[in-house]
Protein backbone atom coordinates (compact mmCIF):
# COMPACT_ATOMS: atom_id res chain seq x y z
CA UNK A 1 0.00 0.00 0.00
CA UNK A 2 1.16 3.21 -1.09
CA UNK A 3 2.62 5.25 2.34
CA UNK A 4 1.48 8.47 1.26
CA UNK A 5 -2.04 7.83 1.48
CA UNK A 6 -3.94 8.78 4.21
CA UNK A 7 -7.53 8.56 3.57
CA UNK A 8 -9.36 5.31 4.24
CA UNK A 9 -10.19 2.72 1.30
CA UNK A 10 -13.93 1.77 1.15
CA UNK A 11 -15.74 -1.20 0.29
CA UNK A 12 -19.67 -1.00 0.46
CA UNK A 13 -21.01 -4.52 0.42
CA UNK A 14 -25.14 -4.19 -0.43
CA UNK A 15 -27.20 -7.88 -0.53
CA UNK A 16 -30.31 -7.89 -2.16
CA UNK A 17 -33.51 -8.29 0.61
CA UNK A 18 -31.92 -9.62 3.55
CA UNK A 19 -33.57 -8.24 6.55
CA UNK A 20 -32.58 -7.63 10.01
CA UNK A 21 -32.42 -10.31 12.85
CA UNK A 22 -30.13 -12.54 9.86
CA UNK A 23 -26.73 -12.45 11.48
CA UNK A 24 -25.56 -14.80 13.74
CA UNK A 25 -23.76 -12.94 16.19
CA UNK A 26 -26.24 -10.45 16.66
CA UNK A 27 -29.18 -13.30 17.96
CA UNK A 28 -30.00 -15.47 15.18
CA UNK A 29 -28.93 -18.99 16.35
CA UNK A 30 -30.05 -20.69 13.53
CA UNK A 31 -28.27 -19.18 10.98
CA UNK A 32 -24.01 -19.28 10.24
CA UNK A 33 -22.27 -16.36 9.22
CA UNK A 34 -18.89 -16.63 10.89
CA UNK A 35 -17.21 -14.34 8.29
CA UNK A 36 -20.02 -11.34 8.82
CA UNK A 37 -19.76 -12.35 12.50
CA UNK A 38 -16.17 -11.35 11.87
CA UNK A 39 -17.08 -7.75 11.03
CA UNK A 40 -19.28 -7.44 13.53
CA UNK A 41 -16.73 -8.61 16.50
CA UNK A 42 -14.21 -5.79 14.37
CA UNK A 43 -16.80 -3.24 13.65
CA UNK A 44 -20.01 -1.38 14.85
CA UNK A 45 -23.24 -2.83 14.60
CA UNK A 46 -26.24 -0.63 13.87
CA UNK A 47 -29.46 -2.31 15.15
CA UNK A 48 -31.91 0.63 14.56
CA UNK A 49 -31.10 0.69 10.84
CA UNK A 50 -34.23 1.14 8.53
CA UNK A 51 -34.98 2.41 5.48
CA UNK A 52 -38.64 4.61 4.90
CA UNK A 53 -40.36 2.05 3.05
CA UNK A 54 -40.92 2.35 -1.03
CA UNK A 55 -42.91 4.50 -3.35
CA UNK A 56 -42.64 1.14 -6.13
CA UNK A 57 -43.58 -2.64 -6.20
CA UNK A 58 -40.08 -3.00 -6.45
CA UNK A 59 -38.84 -1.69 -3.28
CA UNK A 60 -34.97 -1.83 -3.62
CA UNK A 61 -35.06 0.57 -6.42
CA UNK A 62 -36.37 3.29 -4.30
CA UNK A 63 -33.68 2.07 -1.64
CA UNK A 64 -30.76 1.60 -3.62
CA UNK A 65 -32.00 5.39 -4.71
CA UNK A 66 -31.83 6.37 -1.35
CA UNK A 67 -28.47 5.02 -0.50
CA UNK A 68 -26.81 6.02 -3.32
CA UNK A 69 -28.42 10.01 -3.30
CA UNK A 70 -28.75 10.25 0.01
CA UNK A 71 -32.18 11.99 -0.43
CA UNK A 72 -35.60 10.71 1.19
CA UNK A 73 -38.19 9.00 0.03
CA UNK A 74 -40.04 11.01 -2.01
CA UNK A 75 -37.58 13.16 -3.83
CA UNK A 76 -37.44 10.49 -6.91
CA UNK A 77 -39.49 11.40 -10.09
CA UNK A 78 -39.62 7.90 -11.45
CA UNK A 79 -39.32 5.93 -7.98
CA UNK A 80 -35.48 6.03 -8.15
CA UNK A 81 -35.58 4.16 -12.05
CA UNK A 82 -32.56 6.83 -12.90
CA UNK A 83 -31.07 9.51 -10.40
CA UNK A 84 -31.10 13.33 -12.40
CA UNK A 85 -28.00 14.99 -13.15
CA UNK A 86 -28.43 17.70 -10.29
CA UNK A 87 -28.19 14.59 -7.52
CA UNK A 88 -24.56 14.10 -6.41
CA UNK A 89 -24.38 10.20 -6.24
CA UNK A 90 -21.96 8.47 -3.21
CA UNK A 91 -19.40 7.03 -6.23
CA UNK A 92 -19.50 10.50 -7.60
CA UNK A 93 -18.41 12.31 -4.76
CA UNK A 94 -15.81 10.21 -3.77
CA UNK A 95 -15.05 10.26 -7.57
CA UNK A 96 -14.48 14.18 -7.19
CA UNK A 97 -12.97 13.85 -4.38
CA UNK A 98 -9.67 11.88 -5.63
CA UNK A 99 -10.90 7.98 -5.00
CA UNK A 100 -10.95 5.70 -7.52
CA UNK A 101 -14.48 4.28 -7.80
CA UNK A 102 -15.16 0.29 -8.91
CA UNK A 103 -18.62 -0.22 -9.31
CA UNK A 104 -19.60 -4.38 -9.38
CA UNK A 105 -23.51 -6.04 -9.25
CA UNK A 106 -26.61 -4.68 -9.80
CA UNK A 107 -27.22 -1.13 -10.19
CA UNK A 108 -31.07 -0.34 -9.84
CA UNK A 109 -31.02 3.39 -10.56
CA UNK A 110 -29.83 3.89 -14.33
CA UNK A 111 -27.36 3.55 -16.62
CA UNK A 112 -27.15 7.69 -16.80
CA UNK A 113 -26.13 8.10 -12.81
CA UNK A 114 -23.70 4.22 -12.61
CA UNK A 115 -21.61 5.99 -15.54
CA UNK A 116 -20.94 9.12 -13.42
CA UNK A 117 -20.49 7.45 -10.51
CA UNK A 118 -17.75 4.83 -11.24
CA UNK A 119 -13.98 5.00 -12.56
CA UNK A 120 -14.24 1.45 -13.60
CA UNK A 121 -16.46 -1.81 -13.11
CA UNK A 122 -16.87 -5.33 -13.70
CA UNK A 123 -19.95 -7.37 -14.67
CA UNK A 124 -22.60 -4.74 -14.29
CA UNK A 125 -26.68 -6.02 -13.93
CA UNK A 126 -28.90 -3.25 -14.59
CA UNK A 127 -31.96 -4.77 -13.77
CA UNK A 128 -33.79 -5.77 -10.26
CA UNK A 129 -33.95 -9.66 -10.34
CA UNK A 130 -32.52 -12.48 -12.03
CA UNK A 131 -32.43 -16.04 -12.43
CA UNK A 132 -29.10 -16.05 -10.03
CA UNK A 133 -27.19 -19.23 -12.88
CA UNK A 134 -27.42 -16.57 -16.05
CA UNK A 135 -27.31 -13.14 -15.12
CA UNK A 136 -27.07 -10.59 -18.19
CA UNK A 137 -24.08 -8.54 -17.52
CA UNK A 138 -22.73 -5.49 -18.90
CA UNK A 139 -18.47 -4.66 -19.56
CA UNK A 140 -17.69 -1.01 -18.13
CA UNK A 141 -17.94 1.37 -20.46
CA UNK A 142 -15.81 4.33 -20.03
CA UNK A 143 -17.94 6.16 -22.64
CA UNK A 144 -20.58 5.84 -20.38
CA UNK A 145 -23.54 4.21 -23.07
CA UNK A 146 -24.78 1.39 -22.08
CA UNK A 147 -26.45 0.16 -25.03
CA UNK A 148 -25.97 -3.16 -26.25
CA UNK A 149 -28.77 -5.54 -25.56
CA UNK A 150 -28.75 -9.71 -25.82
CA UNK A 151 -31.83 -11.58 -26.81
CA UNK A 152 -33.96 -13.45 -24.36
CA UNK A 153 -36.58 -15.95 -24.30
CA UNK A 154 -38.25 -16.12 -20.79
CA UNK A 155 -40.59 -18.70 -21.30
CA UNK A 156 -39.36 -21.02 -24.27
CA UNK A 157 -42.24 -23.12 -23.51
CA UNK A 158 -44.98 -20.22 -23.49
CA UNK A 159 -43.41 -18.14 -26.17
CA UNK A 160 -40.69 -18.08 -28.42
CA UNK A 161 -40.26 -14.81 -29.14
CA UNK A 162 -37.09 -13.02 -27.65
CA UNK A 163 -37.22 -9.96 -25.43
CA UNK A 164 -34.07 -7.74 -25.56
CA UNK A 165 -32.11 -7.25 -21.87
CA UNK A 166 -29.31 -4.55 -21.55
CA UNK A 167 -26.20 -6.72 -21.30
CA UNK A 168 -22.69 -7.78 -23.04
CA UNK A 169 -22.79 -11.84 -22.10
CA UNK A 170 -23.78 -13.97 -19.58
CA UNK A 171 -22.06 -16.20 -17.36
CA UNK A 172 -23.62 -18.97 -17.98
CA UNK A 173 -23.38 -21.08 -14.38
CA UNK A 174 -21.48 -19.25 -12.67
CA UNK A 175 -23.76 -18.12 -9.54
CA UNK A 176 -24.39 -14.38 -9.21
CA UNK A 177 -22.86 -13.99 -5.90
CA UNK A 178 -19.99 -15.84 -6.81
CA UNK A 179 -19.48 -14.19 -10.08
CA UNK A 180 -19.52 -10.50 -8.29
CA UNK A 181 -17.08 -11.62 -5.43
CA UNK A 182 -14.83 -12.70 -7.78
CA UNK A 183 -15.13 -9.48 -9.76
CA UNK A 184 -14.33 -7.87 -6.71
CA UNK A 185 -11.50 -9.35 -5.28
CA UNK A 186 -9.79 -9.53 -8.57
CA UNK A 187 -9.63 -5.58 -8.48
CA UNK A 188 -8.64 -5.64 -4.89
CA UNK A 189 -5.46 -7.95 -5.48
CA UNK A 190 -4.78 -5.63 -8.44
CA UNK A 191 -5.22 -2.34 -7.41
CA UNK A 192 -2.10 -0.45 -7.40
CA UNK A 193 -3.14 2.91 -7.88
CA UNK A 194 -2.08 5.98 -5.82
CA UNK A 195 -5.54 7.17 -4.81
CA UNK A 196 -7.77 5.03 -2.57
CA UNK A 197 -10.37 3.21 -3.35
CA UNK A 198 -13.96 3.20 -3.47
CA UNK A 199 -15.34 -0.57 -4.29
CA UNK A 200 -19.21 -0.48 -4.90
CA UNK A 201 -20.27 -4.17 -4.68
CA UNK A 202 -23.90 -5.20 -4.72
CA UNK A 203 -25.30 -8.90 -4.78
CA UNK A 204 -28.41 -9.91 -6.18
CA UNK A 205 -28.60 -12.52 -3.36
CA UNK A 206 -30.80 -13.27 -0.95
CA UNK A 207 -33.47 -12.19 -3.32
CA UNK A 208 -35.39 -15.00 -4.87
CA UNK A 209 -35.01 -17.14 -6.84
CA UNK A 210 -33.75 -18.80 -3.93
CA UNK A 211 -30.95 -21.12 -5.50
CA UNK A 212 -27.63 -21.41 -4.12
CA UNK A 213 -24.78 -24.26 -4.54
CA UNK A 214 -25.65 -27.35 -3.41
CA UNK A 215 -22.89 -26.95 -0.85
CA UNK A 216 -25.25 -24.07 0.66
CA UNK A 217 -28.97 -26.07 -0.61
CA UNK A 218 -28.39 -28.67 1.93
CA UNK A 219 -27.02 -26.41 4.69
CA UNK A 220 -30.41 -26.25 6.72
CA UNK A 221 -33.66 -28.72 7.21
CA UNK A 222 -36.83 -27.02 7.05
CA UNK A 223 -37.93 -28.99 10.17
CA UNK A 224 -35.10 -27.42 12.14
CA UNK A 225 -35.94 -23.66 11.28
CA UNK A 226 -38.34 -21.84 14.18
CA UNK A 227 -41.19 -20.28 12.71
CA UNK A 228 -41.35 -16.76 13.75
CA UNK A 229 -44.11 -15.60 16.81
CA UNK A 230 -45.76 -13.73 13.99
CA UNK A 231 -46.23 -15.78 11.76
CA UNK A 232 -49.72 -16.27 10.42
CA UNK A 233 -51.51 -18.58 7.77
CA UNK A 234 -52.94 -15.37 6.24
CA UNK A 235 -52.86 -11.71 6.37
CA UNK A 236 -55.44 -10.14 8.96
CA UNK A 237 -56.61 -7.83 6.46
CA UNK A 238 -56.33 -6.46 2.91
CA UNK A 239 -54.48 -3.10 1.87
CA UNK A 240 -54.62 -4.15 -1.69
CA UNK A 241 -51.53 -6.01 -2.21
CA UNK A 242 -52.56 -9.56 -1.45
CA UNK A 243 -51.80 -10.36 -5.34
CA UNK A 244 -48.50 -8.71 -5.59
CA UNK A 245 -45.77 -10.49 -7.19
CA UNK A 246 -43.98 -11.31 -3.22
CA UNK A 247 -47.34 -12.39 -1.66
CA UNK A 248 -47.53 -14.90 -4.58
CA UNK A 249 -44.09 -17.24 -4.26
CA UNK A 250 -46.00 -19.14 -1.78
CA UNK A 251 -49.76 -20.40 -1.41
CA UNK A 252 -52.67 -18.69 0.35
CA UNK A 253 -53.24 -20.17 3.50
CA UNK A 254 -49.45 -19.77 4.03
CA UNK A 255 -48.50 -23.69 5.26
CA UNK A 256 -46.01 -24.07 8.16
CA UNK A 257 -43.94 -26.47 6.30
CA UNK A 258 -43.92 -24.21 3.49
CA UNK A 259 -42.61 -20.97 5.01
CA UNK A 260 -39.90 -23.29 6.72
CA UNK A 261 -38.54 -24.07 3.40
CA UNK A 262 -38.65 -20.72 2.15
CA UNK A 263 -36.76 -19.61 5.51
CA UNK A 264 -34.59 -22.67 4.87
CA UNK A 265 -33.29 -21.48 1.42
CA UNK A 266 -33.17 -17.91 2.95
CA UNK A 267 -30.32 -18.79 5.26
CA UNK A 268 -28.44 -21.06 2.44
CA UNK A 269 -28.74 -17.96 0.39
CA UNK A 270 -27.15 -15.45 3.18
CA UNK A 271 -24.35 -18.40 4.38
CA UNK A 272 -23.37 -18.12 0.63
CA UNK A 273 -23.05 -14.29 0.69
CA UNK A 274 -20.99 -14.78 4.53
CA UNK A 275 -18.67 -17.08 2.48
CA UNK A 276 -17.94 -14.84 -0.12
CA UNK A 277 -17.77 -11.95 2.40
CA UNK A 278 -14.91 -14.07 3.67
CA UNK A 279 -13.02 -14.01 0.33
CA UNK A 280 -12.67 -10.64 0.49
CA UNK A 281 -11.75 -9.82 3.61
CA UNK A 282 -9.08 -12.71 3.50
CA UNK A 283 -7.60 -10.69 0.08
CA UNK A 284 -7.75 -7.86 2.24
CA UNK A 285 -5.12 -9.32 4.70
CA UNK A 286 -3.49 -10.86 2.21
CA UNK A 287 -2.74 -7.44 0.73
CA UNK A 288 -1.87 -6.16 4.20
CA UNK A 289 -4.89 -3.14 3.64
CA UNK A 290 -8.20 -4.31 5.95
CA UNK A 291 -6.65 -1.91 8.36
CA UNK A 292 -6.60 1.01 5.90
CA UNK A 293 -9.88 0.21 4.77
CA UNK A 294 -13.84 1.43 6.05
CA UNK A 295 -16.11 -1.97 5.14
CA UNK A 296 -20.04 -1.50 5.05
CA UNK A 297 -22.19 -4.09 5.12
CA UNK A 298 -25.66 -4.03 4.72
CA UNK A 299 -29.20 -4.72 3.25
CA UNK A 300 -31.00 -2.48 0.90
CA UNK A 301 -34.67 -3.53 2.34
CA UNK A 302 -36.24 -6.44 4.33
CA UNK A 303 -38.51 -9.57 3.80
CA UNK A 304 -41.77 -10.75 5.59
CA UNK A 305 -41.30 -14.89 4.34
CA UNK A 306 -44.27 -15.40 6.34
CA UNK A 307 -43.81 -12.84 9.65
CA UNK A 308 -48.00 -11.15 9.73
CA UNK A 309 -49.03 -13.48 6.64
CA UNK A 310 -46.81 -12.06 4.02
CA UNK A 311 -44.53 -12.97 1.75
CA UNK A 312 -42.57 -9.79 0.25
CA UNK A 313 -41.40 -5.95 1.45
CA UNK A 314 -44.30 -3.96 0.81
CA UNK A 315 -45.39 -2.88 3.76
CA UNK A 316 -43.98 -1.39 6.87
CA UNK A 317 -43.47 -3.63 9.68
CA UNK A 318 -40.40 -4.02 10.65
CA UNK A 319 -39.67 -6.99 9.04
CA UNK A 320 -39.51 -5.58 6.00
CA UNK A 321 -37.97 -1.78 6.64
CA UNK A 322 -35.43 -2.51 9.66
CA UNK A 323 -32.22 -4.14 7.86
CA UNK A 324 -28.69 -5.80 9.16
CA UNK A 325 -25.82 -2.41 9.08
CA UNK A 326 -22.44 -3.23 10.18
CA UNK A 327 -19.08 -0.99 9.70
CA UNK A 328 -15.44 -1.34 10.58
CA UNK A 329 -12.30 -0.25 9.75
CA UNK A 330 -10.37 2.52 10.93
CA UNK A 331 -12.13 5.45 13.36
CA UNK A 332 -14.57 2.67 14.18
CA UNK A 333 -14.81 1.34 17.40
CA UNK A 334 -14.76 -2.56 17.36
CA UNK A 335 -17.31 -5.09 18.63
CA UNK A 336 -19.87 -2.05 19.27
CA UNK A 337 -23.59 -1.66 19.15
CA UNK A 338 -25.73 1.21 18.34
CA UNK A 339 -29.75 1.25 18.99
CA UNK A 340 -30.29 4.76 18.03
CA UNK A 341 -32.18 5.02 14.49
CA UNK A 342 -30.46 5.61 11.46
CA UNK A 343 -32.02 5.45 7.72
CA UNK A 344 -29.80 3.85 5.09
CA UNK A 345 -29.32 6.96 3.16
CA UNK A 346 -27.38 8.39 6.53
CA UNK A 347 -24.52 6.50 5.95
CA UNK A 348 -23.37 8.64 2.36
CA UNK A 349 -22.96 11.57 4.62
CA UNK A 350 -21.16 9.33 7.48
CA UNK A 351 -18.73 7.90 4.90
CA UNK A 352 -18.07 11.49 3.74
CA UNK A 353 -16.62 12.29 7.20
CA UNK A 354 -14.86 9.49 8.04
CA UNK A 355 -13.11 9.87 4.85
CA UNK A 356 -12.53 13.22 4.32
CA UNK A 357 -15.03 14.15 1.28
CA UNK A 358 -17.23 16.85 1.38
CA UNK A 359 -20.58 16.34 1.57
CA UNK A 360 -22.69 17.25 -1.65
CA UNK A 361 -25.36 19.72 -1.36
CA UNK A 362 -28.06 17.62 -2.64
CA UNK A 363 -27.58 15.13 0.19
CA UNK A 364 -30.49 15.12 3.15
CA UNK A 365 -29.08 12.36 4.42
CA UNK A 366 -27.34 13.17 8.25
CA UNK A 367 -24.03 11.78 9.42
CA UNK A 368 -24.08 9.60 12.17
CA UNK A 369 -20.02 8.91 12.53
CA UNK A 370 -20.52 11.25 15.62
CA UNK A 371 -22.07 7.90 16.94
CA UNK A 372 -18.57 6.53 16.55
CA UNK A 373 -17.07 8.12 19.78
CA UNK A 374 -20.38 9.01 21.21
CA UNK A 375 -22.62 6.19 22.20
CA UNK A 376 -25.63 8.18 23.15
CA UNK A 377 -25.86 10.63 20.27
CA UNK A 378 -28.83 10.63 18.02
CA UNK A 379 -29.37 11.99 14.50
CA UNK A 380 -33.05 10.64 14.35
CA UNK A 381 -35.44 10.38 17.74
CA UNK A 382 -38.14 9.58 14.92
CA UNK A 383 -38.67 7.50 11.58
CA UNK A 384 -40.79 7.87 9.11
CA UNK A 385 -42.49 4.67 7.05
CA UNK A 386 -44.18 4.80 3.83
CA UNK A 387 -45.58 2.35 1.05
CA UNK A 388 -47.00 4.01 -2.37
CA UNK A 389 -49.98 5.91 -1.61
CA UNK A 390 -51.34 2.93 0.43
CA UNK A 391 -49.66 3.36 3.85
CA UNK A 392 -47.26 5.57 6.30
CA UNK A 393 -46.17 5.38 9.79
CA UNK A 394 -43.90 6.60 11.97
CA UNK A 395 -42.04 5.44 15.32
CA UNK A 396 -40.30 7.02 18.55
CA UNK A 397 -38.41 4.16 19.56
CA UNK A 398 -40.89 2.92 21.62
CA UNK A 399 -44.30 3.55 19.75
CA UNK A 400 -44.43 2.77 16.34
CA UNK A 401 -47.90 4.01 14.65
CA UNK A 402 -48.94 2.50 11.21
CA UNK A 403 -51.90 4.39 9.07
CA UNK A 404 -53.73 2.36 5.90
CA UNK A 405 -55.79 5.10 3.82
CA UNK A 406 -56.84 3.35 0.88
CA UNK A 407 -60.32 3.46 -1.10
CA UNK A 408 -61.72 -0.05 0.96
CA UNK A 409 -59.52 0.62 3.82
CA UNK A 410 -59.10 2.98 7.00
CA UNK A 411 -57.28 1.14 9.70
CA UNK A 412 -55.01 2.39 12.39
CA UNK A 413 -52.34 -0.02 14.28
CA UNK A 414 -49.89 1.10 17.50
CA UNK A 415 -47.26 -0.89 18.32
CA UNK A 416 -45.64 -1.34 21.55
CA UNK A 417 -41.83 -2.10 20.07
CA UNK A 418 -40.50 -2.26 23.51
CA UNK A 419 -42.70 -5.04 24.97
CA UNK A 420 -43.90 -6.29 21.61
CA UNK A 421 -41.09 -6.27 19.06
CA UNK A 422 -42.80 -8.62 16.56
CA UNK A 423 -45.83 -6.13 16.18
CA UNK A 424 -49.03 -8.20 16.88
CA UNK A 425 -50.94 -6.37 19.31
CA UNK A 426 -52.48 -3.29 17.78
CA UNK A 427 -53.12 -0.91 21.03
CA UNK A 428 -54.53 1.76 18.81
CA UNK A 429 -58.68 1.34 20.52
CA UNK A 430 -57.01 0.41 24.15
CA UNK A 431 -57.73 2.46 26.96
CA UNK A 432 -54.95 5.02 27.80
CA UNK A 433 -53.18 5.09 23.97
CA UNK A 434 -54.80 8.24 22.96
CA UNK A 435 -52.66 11.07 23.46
CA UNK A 436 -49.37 8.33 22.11
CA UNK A 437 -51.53 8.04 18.60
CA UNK A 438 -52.67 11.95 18.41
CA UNK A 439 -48.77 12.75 19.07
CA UNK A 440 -47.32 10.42 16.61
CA UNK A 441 -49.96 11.50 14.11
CA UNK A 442 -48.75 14.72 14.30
CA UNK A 443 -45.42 13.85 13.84
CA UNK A 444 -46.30 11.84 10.60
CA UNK A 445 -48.05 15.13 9.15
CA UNK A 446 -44.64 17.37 10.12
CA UNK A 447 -42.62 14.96 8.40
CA UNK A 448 -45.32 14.95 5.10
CA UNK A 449 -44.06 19.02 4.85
CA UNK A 450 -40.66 18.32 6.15
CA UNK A 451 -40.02 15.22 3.34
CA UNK A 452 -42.20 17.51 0.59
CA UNK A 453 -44.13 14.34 0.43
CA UNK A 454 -47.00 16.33 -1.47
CA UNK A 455 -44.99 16.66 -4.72
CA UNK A 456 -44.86 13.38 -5.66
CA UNK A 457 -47.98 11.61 -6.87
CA UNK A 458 -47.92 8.87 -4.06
CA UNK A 459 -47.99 11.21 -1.42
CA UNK A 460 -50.43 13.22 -2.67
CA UNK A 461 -52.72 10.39 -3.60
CA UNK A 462 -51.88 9.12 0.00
CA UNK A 463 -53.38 12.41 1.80
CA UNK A 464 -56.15 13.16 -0.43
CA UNK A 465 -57.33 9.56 1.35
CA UNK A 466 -56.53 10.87 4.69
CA UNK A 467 -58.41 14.47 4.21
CA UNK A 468 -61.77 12.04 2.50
CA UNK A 469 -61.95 10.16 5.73
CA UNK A 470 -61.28 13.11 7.74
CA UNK A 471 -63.48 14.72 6.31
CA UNK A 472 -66.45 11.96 6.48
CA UNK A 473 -66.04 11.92 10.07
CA UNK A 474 -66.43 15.76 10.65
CA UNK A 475 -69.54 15.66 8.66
CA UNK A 476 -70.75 12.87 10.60
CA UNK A 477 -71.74 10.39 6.91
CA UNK A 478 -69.47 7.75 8.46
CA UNK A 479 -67.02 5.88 6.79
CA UNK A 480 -66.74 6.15 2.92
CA UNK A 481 -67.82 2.74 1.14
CA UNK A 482 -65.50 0.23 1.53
CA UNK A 483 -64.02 1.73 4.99
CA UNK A 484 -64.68 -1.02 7.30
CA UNK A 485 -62.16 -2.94 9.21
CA UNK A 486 -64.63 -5.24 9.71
CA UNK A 487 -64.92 -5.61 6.05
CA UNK A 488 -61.71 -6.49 5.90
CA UNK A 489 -61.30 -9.07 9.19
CA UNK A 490 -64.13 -10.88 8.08
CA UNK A 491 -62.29 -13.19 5.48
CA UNK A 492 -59.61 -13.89 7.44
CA UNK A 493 -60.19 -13.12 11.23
CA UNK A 494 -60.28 -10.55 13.67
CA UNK A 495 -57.51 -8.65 14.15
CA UNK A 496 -55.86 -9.57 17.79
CA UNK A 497 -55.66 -7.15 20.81
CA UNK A 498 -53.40 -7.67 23.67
């Protein structure tokens, strides 16, 4: 490693749906990750880590938005499908900054904002999911177009005629995870430039299809994996998403057995990744740097696989929003835990200042490497949650309140997160929960100004819903057809109270 260099290297490690409460050494028994383990023992943990929710079906792109803008929620004109010219991305800053940037995986935001963001890259997916065997891959282009397409027949069975997918070849085989690890720590043995480096490498893995070596496939029993305390045969009510392309991987009533296998391959999936994670941090010593290097590890959104009758990430329970973040390297404290709340698109800023780049204007994002040497700081006493114009939420820490406004739905849930972590007693109609709900629902209208939630269709659509039921209930007509919980329950049973 070159003496003269003084700012940190960075590798940012994003998997694809793997949601918090995955890692073995921070409480999941059931599942191995010794290498990630390894970070965490060397790094900080960050167990309030979420991410708002999504304004599309297709919630990483909205997330991987997020991350890689560090703007909120709602400041995406096509749900994060490209980032504009007048947003700063991470890569680019630290590109104007003096790192060398290395971009590897799947980029979900644009071919546009990936070519000013990266110096260089290897086997680049520009899509959102994949059968994991034959990913279509694109060369880096230092021009910058991406535009040569391969033919594709999804369903040879179906129909034989091709579609056209952005890509140079695929790698026929090889699995995705393994094919972007080895991308990656190809660059890191050969790296010999005099600027550090920023490495940029995102997995399509956990995401379904589940498939995964057979080394990994017969890893975990289905019979040995604990179903969760939440877990239900079917959703307690309808928002409107009960035919979305998640909820339909497995059958309606969800079966037991069933959601153990898909739990099963969920694990395989992440041991692969915490293998792979190993390979590169073993080049890393090898090439005498891990020490001069800041590693991030995390998730770009969550996964229900059962948890409230649900299959997918759209919604807002925790299962889906709160995700695994782990850092280490130098100016991070080692074997560490934070609880305080921190969104996804914080850590652009944080990376800024522990390396030394200033941070874009553009960013909303806010730093949290103050947490570093200060335990009890917080950026965020309050988060905000939000799913199209369907649902939003928002929690203290302790109360977490979730609002469904759609045209056959009001409903109102509070959540006890202290005593009920796994959110299945609503408290909203207890005695004694009033002035907690008519607080946090004025938070959630404070952050609709503060997030400019208004100018984008979802939010507006969202509070037009809102004012109609408001509005019904001031005038005294009652609920607006379709309004009734009890509508709702009656398919598929009440909804419980503690």
């Amino acid at each position: 490693m070159n003496t003269k260099q003084k700012r940190p290297n960075v590798i940012f490690i994003l998997t694809d749906d793997q949601r918090y409460g995955t890692i073995g050494a921070l409480g999941n028994t059931e599942i191995s990750t010794p290498r990630i383990d390894e970070l965490v023992a060397r790094g900080t943990s960050f167990l309030g880590a979420h991410i708002p929710g999504g304004t599309a079906s297709a919630v990483c792109m909205p997330s991987r938005a997020m991350i890689n803008s560090g703007r909120t929620l709602f400041r995406f004109a096509d749900n994060g499908k490209d980032l504009p010219e007048d947003v700063v991305t991470m890569g680019q800053a630290f590109r104007e900054s003096g790192y060398y940037t290395h971009g590897i995986g799947k980029w979900h935001n644009g071919t546009d904002s990936f070519a000013r963001s990266f110096s260089g890259g290897d086997d680049i997916f520009f899509g959102g999911m994949w059968d994991h065997w034959n990913v279509p891959v694109c060369n880096f282009r230092p021009d910058g177009c991406y535009d040569c397409e391969i033919p594709f027949v999804p369903n040879f069975s179906a129909n034989q005629t091709p579609v056209y997918v952005l890509a140079d070849q695929i790698h026929a085989g090889v699995h995705s995870t393994d094919l972007f690890t080895g991308d990656a720590v190809r660059f890191i043995e050969n790296y010999e430039g005099e600027e550090p480096f920023f490495l940029y490498l995102s997995f399509l893995a956990p995401h379904d299809p589940r498939t995964m070596p057979e080394k990994f496939r017969n890893m975990y029993r289905a019979e040995d994996v604990t179903l969760p305390p939440n877990f239900m045969e079917m959703p307690e009510f309808s928002f409107g998403w009960t035919r979305g392309r998640d909820e339909t991987v497995a059958s309606y009533p969800r079966k037991p057995e069933e959601i153990r296998q898909h739990i099963a391959d969920y694990y395989a999936m992440i041991s692969h990744i915490d293998e792979n994670v190993g390979h590169i941090l073993d080049t890393l010593d090898q090439k005498g740097i891990r020490e001069d290097t800041v590693i991030v590890f995390c998730g770009d959104n969550g996964l229900a696989i059962g948890q409230h009758g649900l299959m997918g990430k759209q919604n807002v329970y925790e299962h889906s929003t709160r995700l695994p973040l782990v850092m280490a390297g130098p100016g991070i404290p080692a074997g560490a835990k934070r609880e305080q709340y921190v969104y996804l698109l914080d850590i652009y800023p944080t990376l800024c200042d522990l390396c030394g780049v200033s941070i874009p204007a553009s960013v909303e994002g806010k730093s949290f490497a103050r947490m570093f040497e200060d335990e009890t700081y917080v950026t965020r006493p309050d988060i905000y949650y939000a799913f199209q114009a369907r649902i939003r939420g928002v929690a203290d820490g302790r109360y977490k309140l979730i609002e469904y406004r759609t045209e056959d739905l009001k409903l109102t849930q509070l959540f006890d997160l202290r005593n009920d972590p796994w959110e299945q007693y609503n408290m909203f109609d207890c005695d004694g929960y009033g002035e907690i709900t008519a607080r946090l629902r004025a938070r959630m209208q404070e952050y609709r100004e503060e997030w400019g939630e208004e100018e984008h269709l979802f939010g507006r659509q969202f509070w037009e819903q809102w004012r109609r039921y408001e509005d019904a209930a001031l005038h005294g007509v009652g609920q607006p057809k379709g309004a009734s919980m009890v509508n709702q329950t009656a398919e598929w049973g009440k909804a419980k109270k503690k």
